[in-house]
C-alpha atoms as a PDB file:
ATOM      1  CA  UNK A   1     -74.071  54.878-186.744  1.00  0.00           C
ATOM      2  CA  UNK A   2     -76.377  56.050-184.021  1.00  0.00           C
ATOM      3  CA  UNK A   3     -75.801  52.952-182.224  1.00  0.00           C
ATOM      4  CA  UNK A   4     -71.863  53.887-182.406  1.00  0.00           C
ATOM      5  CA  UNK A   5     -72.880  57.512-180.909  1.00  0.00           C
ATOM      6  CA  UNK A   6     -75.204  56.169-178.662  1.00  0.00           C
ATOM      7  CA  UNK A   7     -71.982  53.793-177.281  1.00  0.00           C
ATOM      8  CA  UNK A   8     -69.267  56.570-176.914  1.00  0.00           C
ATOM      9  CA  UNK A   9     -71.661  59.174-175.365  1.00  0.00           C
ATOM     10  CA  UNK A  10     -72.503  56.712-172.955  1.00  0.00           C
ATOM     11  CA  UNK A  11     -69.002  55.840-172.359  1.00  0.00           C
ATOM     12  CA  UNK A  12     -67.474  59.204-172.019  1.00  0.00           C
ATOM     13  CA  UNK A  13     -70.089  59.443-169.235  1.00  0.00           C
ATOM     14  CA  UNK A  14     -68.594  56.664-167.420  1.00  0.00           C
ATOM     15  CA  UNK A  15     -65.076  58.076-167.705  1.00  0.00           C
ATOM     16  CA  UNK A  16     -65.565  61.468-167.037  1.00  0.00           C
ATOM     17  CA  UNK A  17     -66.555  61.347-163.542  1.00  0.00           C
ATOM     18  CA  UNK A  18     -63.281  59.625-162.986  1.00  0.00           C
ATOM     19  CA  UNK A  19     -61.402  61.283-164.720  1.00  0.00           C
ATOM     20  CA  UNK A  20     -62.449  65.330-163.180  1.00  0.00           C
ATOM     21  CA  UNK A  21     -62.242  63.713-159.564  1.00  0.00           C
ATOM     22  CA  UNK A  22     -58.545  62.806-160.245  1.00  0.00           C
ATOM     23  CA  UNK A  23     -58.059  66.154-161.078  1.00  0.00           C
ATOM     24  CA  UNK A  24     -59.012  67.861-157.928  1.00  0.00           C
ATOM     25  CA  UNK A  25     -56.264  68.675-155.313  1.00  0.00           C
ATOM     26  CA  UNK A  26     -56.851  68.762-151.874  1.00  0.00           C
ATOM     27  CA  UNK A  27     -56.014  71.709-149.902  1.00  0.00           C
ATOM     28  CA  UNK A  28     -54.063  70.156-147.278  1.00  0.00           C
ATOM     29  CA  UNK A  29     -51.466  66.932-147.556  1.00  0.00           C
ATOM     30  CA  UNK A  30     -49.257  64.537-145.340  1.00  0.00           C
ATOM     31  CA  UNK A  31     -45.803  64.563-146.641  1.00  0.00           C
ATOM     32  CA  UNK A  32     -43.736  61.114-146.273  1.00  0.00           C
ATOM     33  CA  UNK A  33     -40.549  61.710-148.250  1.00  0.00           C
ATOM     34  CA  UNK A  34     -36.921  60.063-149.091  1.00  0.00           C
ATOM     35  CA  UNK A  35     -33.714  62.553-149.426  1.00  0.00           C
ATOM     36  CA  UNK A  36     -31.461  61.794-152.146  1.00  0.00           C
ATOM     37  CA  UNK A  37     -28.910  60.273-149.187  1.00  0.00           C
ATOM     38  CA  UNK A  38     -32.330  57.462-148.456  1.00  0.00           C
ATOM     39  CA  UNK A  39     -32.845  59.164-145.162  1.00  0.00           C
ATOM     40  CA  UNK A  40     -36.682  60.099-144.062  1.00  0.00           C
ATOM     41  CA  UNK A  41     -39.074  63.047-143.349  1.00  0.00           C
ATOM     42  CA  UNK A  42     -42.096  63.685-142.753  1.00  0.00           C
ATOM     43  CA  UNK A  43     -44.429  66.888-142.588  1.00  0.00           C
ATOM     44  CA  UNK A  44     -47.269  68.346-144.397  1.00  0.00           C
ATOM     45  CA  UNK A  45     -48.451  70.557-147.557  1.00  0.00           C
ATOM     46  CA  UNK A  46     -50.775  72.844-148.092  1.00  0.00           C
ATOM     47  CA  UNK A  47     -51.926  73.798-151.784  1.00  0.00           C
ATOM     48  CA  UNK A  48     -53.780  77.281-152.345  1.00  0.00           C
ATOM     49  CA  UNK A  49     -55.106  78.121-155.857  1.00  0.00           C
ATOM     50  CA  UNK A  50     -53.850  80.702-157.850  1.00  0.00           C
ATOM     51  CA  UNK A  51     -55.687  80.074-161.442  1.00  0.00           C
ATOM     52  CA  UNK A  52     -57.172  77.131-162.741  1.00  0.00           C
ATOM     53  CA  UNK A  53     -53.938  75.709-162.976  1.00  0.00           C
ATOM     54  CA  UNK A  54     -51.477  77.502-161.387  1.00  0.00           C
ATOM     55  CA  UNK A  55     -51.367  77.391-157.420  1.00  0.00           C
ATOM     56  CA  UNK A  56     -48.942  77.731-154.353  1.00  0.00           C
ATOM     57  CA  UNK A  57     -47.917  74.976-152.532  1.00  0.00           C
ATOM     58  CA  UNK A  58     -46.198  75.310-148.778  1.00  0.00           C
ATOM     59  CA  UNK A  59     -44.401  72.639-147.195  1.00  0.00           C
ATOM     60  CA  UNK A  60     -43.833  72.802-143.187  1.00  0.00           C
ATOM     61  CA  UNK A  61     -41.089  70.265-142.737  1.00  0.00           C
ATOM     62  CA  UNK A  62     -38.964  69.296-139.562  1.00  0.00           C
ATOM     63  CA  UNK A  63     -39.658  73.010-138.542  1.00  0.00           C
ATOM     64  CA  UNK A  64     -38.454  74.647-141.647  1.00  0.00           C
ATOM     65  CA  UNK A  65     -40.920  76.147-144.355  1.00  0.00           C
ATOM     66  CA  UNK A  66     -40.863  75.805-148.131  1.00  0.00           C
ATOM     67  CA  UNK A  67     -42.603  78.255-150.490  1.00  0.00           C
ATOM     68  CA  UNK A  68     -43.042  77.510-154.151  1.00  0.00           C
ATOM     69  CA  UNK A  69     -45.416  78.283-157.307  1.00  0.00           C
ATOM     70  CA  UNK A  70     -46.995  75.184-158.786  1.00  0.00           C
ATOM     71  CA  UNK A  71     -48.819  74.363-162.408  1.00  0.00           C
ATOM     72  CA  UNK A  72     -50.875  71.434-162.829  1.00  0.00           C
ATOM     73  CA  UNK A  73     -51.657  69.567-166.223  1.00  0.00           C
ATOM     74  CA  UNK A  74     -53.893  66.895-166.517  1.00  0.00           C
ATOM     75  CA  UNK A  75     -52.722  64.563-163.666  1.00  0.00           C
ATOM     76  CA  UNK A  76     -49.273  66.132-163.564  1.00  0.00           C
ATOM     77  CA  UNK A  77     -48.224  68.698-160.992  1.00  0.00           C
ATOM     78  CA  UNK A  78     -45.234  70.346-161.090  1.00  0.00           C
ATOM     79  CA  UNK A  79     -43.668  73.210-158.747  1.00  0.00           C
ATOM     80  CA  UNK A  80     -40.417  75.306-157.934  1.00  0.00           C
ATOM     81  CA  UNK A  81     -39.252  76.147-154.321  1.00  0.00           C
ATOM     82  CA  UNK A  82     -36.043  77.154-152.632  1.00  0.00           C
ATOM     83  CA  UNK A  83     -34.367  75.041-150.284  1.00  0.00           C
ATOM     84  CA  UNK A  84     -31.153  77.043-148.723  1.00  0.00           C
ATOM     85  CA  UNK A  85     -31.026  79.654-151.507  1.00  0.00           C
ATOM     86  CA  UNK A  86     -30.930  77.394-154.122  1.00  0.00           C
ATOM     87  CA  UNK A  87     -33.811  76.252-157.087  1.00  0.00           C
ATOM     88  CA  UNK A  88     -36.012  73.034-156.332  1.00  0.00           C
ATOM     89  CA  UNK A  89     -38.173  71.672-158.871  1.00  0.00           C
ATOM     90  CA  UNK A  90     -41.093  68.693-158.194  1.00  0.00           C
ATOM     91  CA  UNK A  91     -43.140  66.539-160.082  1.00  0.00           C
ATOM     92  CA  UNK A  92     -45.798  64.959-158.932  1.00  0.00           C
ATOM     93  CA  UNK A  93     -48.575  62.090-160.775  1.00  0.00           C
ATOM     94  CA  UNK A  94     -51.737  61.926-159.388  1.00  0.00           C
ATOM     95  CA  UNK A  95     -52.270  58.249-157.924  1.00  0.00           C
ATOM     96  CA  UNK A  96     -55.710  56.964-156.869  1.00  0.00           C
ATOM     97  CA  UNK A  97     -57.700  58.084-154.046  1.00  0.00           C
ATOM     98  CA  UNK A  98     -56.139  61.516-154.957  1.00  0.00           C
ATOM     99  CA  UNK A  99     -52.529  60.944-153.372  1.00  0.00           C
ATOM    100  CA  UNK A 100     -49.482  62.704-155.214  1.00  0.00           C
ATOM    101  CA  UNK A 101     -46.077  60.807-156.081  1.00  0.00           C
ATOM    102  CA  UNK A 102     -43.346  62.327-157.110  1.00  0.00           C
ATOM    103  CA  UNK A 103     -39.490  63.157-157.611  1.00  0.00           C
ATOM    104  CA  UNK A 104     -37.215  66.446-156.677  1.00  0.00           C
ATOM    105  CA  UNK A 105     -34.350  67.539-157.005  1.00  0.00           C
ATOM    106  CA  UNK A 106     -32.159  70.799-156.182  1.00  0.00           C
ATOM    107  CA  UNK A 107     -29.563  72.390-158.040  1.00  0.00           C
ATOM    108  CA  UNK A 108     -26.249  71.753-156.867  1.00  0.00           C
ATOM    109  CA  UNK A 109     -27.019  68.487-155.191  1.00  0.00           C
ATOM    110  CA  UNK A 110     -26.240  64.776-156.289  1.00  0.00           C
ATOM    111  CA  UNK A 111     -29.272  62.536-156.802  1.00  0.00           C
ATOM    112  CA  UNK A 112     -32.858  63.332-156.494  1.00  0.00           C
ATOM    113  CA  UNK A 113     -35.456  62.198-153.721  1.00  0.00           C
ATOM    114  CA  UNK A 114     -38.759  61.094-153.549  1.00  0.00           C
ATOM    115  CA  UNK A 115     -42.331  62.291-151.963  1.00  0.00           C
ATOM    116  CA  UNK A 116     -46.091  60.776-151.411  1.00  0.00           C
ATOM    117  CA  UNK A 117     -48.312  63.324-150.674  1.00  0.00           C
ATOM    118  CA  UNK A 118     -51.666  61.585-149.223  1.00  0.00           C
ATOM    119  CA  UNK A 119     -55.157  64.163-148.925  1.00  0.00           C
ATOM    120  CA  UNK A 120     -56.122  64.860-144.865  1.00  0.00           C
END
């Protein structure tokens, strides 16, 4: 029985580390993203904390800016914006070497696009 103990305390050690780095956002992200219509953009995002998991994100994109309220569980972040008056909602998973993939979408539009967000 010790032994057992012994085993999973040593391996929650070795997963831990891991797993609370993977959990840390950066402050500050390169944005490479697909519209719904497969066209391109680029730009960048910066994430400020709110709580200890609530934050707001900012996107500067092709000169316009994007303001939204984000909440993060586990390795999932999530967050609303506005894009021309209208709701936005994201979802991101958090990938290896701390980079962010995700889907959006905003009401009143067909499809949905995509969005890599890689740590500077």
């Amino acid at each position: 029985m010790r032994c057992a103990l012994a085993a999973i305390v040593v391996a929650a050690s070795l997963i831990t580390p891991a797993a609370a780095e993977t959990l840390r956002l950066a402050s500050s992200y390169a944005v490479a993203g697909t519209n719904g219509d497969g066209s391109t953009y680029s730009g960048t995002l910066s994430v400020q904390v709110i709580s200890d998991t609530t934050y707001t994100v900012r996107w500067s994109i092709g000169g316009s800016t994007y303001t939204g309220f984000g909440m993060r569980m586990n390795d999932t972040l999530s967050a609303t914006y506005t894009m021309d008056g209208k709701p936005g909602l994201v979802m991101y998973q958090v990938q290896d070497g701390g980079v962010l993939r995700g889907i959006w979408a905003v009401r009143g539009q067909n499809g949905s696009g995509t969005e890599t967000l890689t740590p500077k």
